[in-house]
Protein backbone atom coordinates (compact mmCIF):
# COMPACT_ATOMS: atom_id res chain seq x y z
CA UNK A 1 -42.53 -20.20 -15.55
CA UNK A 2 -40.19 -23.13 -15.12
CA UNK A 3 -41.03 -25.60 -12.03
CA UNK A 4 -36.60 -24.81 -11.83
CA UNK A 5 -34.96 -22.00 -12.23
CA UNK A 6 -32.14 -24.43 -13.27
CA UNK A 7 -32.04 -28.12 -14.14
CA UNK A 8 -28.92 -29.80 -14.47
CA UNK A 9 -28.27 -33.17 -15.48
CA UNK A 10 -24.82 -35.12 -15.13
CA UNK A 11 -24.08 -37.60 -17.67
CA UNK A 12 -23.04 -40.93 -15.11
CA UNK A 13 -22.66 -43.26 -18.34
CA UNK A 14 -20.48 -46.34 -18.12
CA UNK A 15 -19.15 -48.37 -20.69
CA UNK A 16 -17.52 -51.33 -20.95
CA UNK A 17 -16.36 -51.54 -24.97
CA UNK A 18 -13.44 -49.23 -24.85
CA UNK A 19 -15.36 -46.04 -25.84
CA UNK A 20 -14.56 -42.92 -23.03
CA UNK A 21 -17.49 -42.10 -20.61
CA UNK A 22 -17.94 -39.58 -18.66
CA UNK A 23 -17.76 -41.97 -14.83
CA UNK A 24 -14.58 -42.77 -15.49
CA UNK A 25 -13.84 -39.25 -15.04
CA UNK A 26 -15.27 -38.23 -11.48
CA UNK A 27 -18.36 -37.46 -13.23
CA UNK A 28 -20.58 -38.80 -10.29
CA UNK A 29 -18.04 -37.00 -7.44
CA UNK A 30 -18.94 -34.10 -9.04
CA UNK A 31 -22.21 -34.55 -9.11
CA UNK A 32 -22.47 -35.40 -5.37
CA UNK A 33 -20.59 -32.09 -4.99
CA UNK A 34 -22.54 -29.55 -6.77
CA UNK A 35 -25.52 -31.32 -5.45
CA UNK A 36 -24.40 -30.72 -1.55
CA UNK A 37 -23.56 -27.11 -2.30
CA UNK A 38 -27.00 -26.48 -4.13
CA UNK A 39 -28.66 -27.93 -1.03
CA UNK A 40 -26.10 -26.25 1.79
CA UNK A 41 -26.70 -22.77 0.05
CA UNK A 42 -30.87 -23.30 0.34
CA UNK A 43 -31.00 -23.33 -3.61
CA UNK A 44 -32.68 -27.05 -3.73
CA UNK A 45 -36.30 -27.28 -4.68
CA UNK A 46 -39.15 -25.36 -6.72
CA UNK A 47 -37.85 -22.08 -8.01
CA UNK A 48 -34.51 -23.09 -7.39
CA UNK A 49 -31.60 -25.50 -8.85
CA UNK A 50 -32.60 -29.27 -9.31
CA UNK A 51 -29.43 -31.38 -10.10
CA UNK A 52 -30.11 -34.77 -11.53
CA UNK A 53 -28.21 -38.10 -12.81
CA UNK A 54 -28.58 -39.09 -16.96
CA UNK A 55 -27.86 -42.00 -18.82
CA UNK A 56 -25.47 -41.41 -21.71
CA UNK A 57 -26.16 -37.82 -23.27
CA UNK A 58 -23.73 -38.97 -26.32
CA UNK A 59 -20.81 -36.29 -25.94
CA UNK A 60 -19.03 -38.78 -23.44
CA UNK A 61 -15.59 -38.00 -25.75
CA UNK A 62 -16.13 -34.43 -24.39
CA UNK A 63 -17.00 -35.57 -21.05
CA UNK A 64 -17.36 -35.56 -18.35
CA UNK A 65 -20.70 -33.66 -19.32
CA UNK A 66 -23.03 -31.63 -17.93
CA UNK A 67 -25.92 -29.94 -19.18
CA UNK A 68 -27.96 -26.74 -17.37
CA UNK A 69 -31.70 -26.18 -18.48
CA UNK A 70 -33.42 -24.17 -19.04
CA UNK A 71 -30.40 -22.35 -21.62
CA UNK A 72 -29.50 -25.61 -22.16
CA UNK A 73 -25.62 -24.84 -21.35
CA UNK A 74 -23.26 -27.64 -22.00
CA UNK A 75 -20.24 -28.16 -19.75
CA UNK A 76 -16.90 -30.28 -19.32
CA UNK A 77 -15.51 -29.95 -15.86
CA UNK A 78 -12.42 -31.41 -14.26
CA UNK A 79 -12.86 -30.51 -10.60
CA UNK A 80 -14.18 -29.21 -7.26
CA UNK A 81 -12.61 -25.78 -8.74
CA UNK A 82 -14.51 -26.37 -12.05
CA UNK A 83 -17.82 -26.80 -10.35
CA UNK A 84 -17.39 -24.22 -7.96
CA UNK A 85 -17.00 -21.41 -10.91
CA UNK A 86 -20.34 -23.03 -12.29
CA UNK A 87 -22.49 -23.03 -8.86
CA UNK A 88 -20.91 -19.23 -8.42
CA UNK A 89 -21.24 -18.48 -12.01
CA UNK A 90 -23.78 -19.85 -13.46
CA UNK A 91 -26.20 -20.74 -10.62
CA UNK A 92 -25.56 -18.22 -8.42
CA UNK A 93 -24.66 -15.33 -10.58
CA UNK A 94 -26.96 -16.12 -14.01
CA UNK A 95 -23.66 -16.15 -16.30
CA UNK A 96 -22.53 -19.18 -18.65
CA UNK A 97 -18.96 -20.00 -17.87
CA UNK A 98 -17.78 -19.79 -21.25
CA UNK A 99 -14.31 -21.36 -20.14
CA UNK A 100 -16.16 -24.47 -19.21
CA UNK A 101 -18.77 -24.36 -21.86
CA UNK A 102 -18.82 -27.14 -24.65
């Protein structure tokens, strides 16, 4: 068995030759936000959800990214709304958000 039921990791990348990353777009907001609601909802720790912070996972130009182990289930989000399906969705529930899903 996994040490997580669920490991997510939110690509944070910066860049600073033009290309698009994925903190330009709120990616670290987001981040912050999932992570509170993992941790307000008791779902933080072993057995549970684990959200984390990555370097560049290279899909920046479909960013911003996440990605949700153990499926590994890649997301694009836009915000607060988009996060709240996944926790409720995904995390919660056990269902990819297929909307969401890149």
């Amino acid at each position: 068995m996994s040490y997580y039921r669920y490991h997510l990791f939110f690509c944070i990348n910066e860049r600073e030759d033009g290309r698009p990353f994925c903190a330009r777009h709120g990616a670290k907001e987001m981040r912050d936000y999932l992570k509170q609601r993992v941790k307000a909802a008791g779902l933080s720790g072993p057995g549970g959800v684990r959200v984390n912070t990555a370097g560049c996972l290279d899909r920046c130009s479909e960013g911003p990214v996440l990605v949700v182990y153990p499926e590994a289930v890649w997301y694009t989000f836009v915000d607060k709304e988009d996060m709240d399906e996944i926790f409720e969705k995904h995390l919660v529930g056990g269902e990819v958000v297929d909307r969401l899903r890149i």
